[in-house]
C-alpha atoms as a PDB file:
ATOM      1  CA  UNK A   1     -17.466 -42.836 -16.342  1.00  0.00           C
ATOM      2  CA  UNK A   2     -20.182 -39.902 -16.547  1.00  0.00           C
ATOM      3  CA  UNK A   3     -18.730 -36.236 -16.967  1.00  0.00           C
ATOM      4  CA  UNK A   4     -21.327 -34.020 -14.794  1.00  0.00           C
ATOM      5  CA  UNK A   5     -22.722 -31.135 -16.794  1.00  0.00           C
ATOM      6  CA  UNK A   6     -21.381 -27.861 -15.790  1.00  0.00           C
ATOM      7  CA  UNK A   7     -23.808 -24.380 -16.461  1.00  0.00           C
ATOM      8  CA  UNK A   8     -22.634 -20.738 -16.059  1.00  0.00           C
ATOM      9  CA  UNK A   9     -25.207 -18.189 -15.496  1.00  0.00           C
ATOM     10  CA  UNK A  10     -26.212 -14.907 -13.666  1.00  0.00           C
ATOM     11  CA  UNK A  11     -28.388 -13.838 -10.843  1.00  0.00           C
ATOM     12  CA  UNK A  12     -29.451 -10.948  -8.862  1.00  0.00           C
ATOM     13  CA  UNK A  13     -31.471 -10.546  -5.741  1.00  0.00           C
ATOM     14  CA  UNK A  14     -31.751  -7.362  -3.652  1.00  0.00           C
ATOM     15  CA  UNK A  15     -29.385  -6.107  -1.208  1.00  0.00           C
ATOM     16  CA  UNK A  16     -29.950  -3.311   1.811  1.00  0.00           C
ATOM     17  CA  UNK A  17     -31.343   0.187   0.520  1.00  0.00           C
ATOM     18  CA  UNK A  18     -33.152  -1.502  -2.566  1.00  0.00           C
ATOM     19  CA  UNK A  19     -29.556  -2.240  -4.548  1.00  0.00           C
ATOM     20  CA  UNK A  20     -29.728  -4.596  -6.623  1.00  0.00           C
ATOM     21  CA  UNK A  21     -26.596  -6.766  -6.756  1.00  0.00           C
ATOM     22  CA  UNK A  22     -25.372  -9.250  -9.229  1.00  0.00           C
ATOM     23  CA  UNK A  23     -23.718 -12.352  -9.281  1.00  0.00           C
ATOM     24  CA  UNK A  24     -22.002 -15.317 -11.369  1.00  0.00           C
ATOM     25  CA  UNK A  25     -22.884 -18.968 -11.153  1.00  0.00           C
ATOM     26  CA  UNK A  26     -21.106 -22.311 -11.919  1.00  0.00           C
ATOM     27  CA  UNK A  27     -23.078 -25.076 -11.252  1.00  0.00           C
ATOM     28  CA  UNK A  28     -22.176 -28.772 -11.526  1.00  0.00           C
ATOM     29  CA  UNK A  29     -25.028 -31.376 -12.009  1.00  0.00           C
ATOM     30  CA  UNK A  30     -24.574 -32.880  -9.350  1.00  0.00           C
ATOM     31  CA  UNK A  31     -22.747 -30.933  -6.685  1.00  0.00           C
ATOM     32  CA  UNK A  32     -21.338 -32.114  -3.905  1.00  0.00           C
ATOM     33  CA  UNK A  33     -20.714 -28.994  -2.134  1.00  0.00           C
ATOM     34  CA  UNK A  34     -21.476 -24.852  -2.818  1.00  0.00           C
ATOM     35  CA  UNK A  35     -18.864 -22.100  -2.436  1.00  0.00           C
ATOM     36  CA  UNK A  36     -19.684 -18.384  -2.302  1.00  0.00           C
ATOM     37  CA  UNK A  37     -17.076 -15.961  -3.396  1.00  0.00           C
ATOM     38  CA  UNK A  38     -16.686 -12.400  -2.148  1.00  0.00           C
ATOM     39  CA  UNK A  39     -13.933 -10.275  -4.223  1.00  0.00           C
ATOM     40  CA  UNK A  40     -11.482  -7.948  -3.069  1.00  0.00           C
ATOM     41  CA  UNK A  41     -12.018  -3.868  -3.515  1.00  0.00           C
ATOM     42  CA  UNK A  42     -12.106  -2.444  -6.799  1.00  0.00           C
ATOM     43  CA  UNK A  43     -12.411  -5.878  -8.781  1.00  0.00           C
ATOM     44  CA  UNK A  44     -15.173  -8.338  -9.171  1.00  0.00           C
ATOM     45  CA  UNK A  45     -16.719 -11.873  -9.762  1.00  0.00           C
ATOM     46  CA  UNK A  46     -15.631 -12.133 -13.439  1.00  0.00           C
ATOM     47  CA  UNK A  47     -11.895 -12.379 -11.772  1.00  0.00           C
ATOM     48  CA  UNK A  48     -12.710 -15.636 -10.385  1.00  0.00           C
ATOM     49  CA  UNK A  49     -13.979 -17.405 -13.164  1.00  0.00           C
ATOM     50  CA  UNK A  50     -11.306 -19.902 -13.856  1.00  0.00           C
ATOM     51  CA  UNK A  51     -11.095 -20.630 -10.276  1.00  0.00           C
ATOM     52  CA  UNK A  52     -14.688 -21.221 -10.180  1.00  0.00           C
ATOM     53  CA  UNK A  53     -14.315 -23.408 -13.501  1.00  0.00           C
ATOM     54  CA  UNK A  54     -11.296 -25.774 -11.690  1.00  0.00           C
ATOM     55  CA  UNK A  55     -13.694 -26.377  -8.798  1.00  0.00           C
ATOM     56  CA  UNK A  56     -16.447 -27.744 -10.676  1.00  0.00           C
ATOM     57  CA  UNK A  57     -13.502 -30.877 -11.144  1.00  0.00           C
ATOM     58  CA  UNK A  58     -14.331 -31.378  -7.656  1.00  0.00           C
ATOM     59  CA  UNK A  59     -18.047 -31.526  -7.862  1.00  0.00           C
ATOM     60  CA  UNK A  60     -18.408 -27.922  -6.385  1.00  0.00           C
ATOM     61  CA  UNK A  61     -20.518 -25.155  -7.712  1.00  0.00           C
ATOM     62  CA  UNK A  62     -19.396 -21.774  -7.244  1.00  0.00           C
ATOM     63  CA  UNK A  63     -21.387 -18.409  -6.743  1.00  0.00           C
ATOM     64  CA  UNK A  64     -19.466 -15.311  -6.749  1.00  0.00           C
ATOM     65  CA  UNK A  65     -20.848 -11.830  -5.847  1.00  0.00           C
ATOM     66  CA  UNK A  66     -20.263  -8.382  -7.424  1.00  0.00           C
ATOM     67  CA  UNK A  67     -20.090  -6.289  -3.798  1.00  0.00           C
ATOM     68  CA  UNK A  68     -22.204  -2.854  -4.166  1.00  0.00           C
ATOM     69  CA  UNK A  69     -20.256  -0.647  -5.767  1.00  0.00           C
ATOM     70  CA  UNK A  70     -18.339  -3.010  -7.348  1.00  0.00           C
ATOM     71  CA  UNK A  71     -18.819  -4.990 -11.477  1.00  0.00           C
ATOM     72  CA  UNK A  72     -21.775  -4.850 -12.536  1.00  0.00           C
ATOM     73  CA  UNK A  73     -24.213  -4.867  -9.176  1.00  0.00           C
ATOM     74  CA  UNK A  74     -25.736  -1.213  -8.590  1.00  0.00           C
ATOM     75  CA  UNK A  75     -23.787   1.107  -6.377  1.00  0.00           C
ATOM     76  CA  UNK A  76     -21.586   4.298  -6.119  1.00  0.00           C
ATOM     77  CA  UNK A  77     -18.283   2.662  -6.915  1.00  0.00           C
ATOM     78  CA  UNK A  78     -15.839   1.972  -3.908  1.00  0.00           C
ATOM     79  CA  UNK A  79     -18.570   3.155  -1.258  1.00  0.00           C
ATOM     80  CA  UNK A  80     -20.449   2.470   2.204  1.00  0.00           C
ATOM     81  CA  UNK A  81     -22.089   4.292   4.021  1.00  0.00           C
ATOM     82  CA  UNK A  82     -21.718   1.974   7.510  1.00  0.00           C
ATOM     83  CA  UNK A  83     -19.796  -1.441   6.727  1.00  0.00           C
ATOM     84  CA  UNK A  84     -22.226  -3.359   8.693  1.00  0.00           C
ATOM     85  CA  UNK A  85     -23.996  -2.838   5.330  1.00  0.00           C
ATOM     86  CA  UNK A  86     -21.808  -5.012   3.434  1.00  0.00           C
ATOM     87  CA  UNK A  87     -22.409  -7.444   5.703  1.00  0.00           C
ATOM     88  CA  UNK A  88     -26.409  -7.711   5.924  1.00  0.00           C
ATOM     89  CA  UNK A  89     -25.653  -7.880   1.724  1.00  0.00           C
ATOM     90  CA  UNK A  90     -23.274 -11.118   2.262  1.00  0.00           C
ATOM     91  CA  UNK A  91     -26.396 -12.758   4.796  1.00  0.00           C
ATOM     92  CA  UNK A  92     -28.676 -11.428   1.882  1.00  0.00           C
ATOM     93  CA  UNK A  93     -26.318 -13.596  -0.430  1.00  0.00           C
ATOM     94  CA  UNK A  94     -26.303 -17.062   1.353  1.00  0.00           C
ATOM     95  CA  UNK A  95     -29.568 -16.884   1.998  1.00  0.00           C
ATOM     96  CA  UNK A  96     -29.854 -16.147  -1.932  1.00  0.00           C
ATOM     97  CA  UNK A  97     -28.044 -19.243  -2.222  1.00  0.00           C
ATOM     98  CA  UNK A  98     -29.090 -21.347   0.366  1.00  0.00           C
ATOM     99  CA  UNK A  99     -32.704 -21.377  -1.834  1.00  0.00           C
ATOM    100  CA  UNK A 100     -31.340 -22.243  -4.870  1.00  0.00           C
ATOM    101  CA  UNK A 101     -29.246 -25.167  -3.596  1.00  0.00           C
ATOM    102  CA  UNK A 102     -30.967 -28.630  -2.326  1.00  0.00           C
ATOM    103  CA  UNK A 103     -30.991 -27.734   1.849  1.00  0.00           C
ATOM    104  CA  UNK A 104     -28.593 -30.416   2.517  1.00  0.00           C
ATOM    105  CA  UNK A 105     -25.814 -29.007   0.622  1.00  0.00           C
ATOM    106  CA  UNK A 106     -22.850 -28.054   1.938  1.00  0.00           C
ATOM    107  CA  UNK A 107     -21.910 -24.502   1.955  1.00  0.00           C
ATOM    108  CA  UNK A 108     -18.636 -22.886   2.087  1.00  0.00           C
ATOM    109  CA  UNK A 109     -17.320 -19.084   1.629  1.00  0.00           C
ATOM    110  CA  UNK A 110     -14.341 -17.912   0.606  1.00  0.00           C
ATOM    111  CA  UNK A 111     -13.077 -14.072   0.832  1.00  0.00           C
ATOM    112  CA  UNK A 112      -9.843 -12.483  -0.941  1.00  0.00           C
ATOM    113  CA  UNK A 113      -8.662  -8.920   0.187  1.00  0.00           C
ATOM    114  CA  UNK A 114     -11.485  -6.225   1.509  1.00  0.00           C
ATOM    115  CA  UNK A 115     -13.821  -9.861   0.851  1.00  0.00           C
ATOM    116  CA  UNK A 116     -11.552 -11.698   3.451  1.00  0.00           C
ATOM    117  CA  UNK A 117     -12.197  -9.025   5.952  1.00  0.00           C
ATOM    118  CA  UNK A 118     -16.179  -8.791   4.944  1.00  0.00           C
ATOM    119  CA  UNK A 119     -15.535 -12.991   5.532  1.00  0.00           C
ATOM    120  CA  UNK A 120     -14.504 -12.431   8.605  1.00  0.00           C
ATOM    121  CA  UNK A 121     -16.559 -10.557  10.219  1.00  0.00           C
ATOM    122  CA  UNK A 122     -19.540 -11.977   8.783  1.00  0.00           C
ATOM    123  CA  UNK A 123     -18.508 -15.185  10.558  1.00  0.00           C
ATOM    124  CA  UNK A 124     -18.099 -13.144  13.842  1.00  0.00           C
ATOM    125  CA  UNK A 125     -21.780 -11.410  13.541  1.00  0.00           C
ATOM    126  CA  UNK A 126     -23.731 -14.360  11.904  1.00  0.00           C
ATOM    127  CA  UNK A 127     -24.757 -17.412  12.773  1.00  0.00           C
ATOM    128  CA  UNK A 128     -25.038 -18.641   8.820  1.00  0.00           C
ATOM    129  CA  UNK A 129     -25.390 -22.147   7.834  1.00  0.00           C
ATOM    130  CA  UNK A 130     -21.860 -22.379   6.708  1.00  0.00           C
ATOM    131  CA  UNK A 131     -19.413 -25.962   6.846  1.00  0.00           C
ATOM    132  CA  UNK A 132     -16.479 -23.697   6.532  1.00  0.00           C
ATOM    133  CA  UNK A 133     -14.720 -20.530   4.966  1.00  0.00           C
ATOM    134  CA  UNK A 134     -11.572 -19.925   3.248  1.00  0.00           C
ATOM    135  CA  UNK A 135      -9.735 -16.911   3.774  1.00  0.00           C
ATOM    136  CA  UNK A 136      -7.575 -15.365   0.737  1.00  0.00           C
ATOM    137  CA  UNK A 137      -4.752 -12.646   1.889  1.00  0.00           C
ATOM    138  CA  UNK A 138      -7.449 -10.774   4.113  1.00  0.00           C
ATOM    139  CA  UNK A 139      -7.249  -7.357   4.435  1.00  0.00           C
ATOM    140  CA  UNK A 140      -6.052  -6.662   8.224  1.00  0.00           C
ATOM    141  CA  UNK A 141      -4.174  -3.789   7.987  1.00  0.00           C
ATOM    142  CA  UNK A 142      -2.506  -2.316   4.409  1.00  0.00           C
ATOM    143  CA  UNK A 143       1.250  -3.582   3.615  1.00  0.00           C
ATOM    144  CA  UNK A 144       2.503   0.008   4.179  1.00  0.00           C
ATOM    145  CA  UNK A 145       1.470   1.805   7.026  1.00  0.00           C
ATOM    146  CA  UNK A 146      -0.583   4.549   6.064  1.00  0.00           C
ATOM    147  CA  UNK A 147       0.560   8.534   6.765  1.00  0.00           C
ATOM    148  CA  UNK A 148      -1.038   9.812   9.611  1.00  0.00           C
ATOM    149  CA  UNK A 149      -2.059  12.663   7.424  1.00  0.00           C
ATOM    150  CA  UNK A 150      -4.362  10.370   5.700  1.00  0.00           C
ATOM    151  CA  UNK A 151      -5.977   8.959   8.106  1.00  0.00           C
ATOM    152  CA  UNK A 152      -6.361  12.465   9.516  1.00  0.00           C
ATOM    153  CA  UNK A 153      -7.968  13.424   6.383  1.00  0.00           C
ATOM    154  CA  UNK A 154     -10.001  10.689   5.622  1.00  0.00           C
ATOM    155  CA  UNK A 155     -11.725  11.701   8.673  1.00  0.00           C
ATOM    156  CA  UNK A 156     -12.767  14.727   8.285  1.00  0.00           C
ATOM    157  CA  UNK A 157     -14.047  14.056   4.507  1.00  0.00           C
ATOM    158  CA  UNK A 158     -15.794  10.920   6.193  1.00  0.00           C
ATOM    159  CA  UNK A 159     -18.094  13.835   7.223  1.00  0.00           C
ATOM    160  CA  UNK A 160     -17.915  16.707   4.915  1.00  0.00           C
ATOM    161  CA  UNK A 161     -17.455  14.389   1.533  1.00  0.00           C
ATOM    162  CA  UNK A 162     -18.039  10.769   2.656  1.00  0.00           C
ATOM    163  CA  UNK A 163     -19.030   9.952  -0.719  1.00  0.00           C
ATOM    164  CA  UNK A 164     -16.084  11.187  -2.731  1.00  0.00           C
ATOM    165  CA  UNK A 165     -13.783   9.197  -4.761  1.00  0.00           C
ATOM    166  CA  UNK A 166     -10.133   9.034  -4.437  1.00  0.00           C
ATOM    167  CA  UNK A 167      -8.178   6.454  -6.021  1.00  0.00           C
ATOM    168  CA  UNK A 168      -7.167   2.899  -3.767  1.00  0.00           C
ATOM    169  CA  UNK A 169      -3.718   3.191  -4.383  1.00  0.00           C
ATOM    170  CA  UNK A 170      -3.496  -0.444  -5.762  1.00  0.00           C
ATOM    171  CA  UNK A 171      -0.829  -1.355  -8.088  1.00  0.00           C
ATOM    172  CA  UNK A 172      -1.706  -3.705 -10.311  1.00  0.00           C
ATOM    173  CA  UNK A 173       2.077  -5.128 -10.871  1.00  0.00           C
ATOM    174  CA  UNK A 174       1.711  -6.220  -7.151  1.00  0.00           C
ATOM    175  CA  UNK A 175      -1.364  -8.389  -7.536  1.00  0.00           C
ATOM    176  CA  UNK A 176       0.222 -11.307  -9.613  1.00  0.00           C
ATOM    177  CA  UNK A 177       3.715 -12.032 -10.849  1.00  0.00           C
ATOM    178  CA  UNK A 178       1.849 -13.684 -13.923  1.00  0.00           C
ATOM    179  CA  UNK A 179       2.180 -10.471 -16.269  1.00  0.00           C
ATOM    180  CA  UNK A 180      -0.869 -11.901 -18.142  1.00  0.00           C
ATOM    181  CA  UNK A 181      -2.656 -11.167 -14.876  1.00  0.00           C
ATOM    182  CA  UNK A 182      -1.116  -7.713 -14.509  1.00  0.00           C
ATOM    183  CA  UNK A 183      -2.220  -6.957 -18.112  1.00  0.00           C
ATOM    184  CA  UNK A 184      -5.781  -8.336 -17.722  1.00  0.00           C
ATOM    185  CA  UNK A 185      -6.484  -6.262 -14.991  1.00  0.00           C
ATOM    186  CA  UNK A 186      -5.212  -2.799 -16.360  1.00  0.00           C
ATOM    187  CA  UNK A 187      -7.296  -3.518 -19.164  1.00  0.00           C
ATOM    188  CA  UNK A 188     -10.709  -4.520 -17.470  1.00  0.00           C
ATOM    189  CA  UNK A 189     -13.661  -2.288 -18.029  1.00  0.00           C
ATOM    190  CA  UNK A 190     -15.232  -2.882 -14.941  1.00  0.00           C
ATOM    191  CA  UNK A 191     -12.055  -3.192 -12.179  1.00  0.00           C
ATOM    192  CA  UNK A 192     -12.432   0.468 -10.789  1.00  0.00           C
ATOM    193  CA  UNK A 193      -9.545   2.407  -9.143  1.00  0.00           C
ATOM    194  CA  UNK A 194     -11.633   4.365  -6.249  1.00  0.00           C
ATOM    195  CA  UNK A 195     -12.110   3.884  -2.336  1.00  0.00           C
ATOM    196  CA  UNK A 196     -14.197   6.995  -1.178  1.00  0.00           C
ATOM    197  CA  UNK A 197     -13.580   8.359   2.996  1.00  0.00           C
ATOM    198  CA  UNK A 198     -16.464   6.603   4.091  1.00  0.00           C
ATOM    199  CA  UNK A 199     -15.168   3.407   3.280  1.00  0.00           C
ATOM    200  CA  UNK A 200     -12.204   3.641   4.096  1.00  0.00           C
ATOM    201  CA  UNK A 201     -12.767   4.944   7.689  1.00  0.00           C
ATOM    202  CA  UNK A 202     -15.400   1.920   8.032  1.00  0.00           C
ATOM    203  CA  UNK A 203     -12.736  -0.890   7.078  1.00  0.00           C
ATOM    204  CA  UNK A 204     -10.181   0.392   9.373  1.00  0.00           C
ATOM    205  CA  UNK A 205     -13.340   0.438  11.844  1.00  0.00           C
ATOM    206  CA  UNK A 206     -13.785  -3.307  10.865  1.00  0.00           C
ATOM    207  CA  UNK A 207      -9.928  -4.292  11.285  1.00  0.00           C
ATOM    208  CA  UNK A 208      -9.952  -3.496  14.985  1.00  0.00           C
ATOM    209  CA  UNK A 209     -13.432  -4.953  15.907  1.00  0.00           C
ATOM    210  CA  UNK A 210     -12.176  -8.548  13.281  1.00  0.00           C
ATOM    211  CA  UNK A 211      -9.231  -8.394  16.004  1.00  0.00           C
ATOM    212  CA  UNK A 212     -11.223  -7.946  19.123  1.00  0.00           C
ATOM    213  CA  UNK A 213     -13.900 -10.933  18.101  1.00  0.00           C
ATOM    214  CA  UNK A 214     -11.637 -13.247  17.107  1.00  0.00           C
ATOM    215  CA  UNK A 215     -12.931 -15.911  19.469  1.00  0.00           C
ATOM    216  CA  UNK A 216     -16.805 -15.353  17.883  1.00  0.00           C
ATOM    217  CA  UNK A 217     -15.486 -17.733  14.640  1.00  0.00           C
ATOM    218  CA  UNK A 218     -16.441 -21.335  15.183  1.00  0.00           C
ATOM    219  CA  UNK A 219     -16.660 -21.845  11.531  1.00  0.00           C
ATOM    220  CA  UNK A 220     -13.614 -23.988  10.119  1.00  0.00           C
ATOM    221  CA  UNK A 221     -11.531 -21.801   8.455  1.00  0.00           C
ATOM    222  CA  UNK A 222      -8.880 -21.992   5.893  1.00  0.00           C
ATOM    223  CA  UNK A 223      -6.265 -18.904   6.139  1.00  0.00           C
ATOM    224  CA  UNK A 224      -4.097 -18.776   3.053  1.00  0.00           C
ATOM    225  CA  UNK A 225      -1.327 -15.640   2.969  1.00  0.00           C
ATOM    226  CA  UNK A 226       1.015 -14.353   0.441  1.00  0.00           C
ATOM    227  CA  UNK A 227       4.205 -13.485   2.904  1.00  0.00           C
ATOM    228  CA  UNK A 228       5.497 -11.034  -0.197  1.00  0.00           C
ATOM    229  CA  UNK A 229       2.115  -9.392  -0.242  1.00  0.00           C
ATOM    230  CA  UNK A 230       2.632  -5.741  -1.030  1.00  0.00           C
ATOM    231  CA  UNK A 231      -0.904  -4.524  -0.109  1.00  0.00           C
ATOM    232  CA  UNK A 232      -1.833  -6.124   2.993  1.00  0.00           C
ATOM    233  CA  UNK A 233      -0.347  -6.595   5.819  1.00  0.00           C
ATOM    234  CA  UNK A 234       0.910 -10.625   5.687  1.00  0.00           C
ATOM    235  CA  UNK A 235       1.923 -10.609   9.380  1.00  0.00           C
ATOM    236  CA  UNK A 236      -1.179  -8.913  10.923  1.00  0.00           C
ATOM    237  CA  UNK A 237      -3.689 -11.598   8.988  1.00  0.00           C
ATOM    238  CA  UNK A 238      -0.869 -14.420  10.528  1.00  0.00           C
ATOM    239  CA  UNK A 239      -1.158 -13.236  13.998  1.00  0.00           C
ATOM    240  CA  UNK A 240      -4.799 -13.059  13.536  1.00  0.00           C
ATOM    241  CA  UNK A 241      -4.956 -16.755  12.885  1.00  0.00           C
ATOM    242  CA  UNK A 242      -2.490 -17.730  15.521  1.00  0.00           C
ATOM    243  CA  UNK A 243      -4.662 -16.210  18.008  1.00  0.00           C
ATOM    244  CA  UNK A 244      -8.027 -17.371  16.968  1.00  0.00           C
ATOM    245  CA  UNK A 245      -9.271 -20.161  19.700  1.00  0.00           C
ATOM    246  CA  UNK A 246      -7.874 -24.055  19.192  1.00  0.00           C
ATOM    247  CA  UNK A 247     -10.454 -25.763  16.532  1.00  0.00           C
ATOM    248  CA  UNK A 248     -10.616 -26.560  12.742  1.00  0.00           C
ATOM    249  CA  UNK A 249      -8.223 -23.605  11.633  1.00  0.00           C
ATOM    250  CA  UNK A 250      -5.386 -24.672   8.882  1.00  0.00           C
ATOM    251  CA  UNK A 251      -3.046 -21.703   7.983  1.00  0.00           C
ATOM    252  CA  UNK A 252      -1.120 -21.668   4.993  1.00  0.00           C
ATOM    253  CA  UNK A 253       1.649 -19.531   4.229  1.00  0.00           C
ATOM    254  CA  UNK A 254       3.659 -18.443   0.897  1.00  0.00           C
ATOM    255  CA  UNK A 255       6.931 -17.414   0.553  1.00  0.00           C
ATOM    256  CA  UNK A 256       7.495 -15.168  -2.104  1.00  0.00           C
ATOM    257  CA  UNK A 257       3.780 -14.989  -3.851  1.00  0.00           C
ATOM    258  CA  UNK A 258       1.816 -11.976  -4.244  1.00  0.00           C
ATOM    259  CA  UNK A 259      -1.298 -10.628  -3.609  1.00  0.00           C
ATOM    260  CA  UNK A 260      -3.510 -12.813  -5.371  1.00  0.00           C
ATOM    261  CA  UNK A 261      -2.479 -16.465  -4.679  1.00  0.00           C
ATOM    262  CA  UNK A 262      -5.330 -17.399  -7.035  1.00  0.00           C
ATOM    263  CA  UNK A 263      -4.210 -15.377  -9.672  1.00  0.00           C
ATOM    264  CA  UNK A 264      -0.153 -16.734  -9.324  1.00  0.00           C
ATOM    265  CA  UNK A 265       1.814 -18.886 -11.998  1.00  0.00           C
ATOM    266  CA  UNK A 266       1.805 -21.995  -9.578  1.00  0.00           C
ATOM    267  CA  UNK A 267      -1.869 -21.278  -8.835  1.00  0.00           C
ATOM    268  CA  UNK A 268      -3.274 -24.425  -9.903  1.00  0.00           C
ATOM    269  CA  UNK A 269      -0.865 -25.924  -6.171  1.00  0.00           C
ATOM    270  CA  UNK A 270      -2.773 -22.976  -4.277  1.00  0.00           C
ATOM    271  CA  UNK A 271      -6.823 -23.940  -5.665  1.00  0.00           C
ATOM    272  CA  UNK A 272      -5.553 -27.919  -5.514  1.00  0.00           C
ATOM    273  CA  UNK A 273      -5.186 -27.615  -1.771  1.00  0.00           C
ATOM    274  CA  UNK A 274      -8.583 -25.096  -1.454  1.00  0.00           C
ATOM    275  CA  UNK A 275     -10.092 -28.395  -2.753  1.00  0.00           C
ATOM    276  CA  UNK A 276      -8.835 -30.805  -0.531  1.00  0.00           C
ATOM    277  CA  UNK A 277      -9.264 -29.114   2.178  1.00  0.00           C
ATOM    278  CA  UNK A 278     -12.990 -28.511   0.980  1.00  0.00           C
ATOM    279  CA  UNK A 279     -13.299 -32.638   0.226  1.00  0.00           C
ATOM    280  CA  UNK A 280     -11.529 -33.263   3.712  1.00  0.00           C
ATOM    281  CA  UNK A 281     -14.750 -31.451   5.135  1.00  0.00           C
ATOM    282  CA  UNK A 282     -17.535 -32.958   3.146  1.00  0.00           C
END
């Protein structure tokens, strides 16, 4: 029995405004499907290597993207002017892909967090040559509700200071119960800390309008949640999938995991049954 070679390598290509964004690739030989990653806010595509490196068991290559702002791709970190821009960079990104692939390949995406939510609403906007997405603990609405103060001030520095940081507010012991996981992240050079006004008035912009154009996704989808999820808001991303239109949508919940269901001690349970439903579908 053959073993199919397995390469890791880099990219970039150019995203809107001339940035120039980065990303990590895990080919197999001979693939029998492609899967695009988008990360969550503050992190990046380095975070996903091991998941990238189980899929290739199932003849997938993987391609995961730094978002602007974000690892090592160009960018103010944790900032957008409009978050339509975000998405024109994901279209920018499969299309990226789609050339380096044989045409007849299979594509799939998968989004955790803020990367669920770009996910999302890519699939509501685009009509992209995708066989199906996955959808990681998307980021609907944040696990506490957020002072009205805030959001008060957030818009008003939207336009005096759009541009200036201020930290997310993510705590790191609620991404993973794995402490190893914890510990990684603190200690990563290029996981940032900052959300500026703009963006964060632009992705609560994007969590109504993912609501309202629900019924736009015809894409098969895959909707995994974390029901002990202390940054998102685990019920609004359920009710979100219970409302999308009957078709090809499985959703998966988990009691007691955290945040990052790729990143959990029983992960390798969560990325087994990201791959069957992936062969189920090629």
């Amino acid at each position: 029995m053959s073993v199919a070679r397995v390469r890791s390598s880099e990219g970039a290509f150019e995203g809107v405004g001339r940035v120039r964004l980065r990303y990590r690739m895990l080919e197999v030989s001979q693939p029998r499907a492609a899967l695009l990653v988008v990360h969550g806010l503050g992190e990046h595509a380095g975070r996903y290597a091991h998941f990238a490196d189980a899929m290739t068991a199932s003849g997938v290559s993987t391609y995961a993207l730094d978002l602007r702002g974000h690892g090592i791709s160009e960018g103010r970190r944790g900032h957008v002017n409009r978050f339509h821009i975000l998405l024109q960079d994901l279209d920018r990104f499969v299309r990226e892909v789609s050339g380096l692939v044989d045409a007849r390949l299979p594509m799939f995406l998968l989004g955790h967090s803020m990367g669920g939510l770009i996910a999302l609403r890519y699939l509501e906007e685009y009509d992209a040559p995708l066989h199906g997405a996955i959808i990681v603990a998307p980021w609907l609405g944040t696990s506490a509700e957020v002072a009205r103060w805030k959001t008060t001030l957030a818009g008003v520095l939207t336009r005096l200071l759009p541009a200036i940081p201020i930290r997310n507010g993510i705590d790191p012991d609620a991404l993973s119960r794995d402490p190893d996981i914890v510990r990684a992240y603190r200690d990563d050079p290029l996981v940032h800390d900052r959300i500026t006004p703009r963006l964060f008035t632009e992705v609560s912009v994007a969590m109504g309008d993912v609501q309202r154009r629900g019924e736009r996704i015809h894409t098969p989808l895959l909707l995994l949640i974390p029901e002990a999820d202390r940054i998102v808001n685990a019920q609004r991303a359920l009710a979100f999938g219970r409302s999308l239109p009957a078709g090809d949508v499985t959703i998966r919940t988990y009691p007691g995991h955290y945040h990052e269901l790729l990143n959990e001690p029983d992960r390798a349970a969560t990325i087994r049954e990201v791959r069957d439903w992936l062969s189920a579908r090629l």
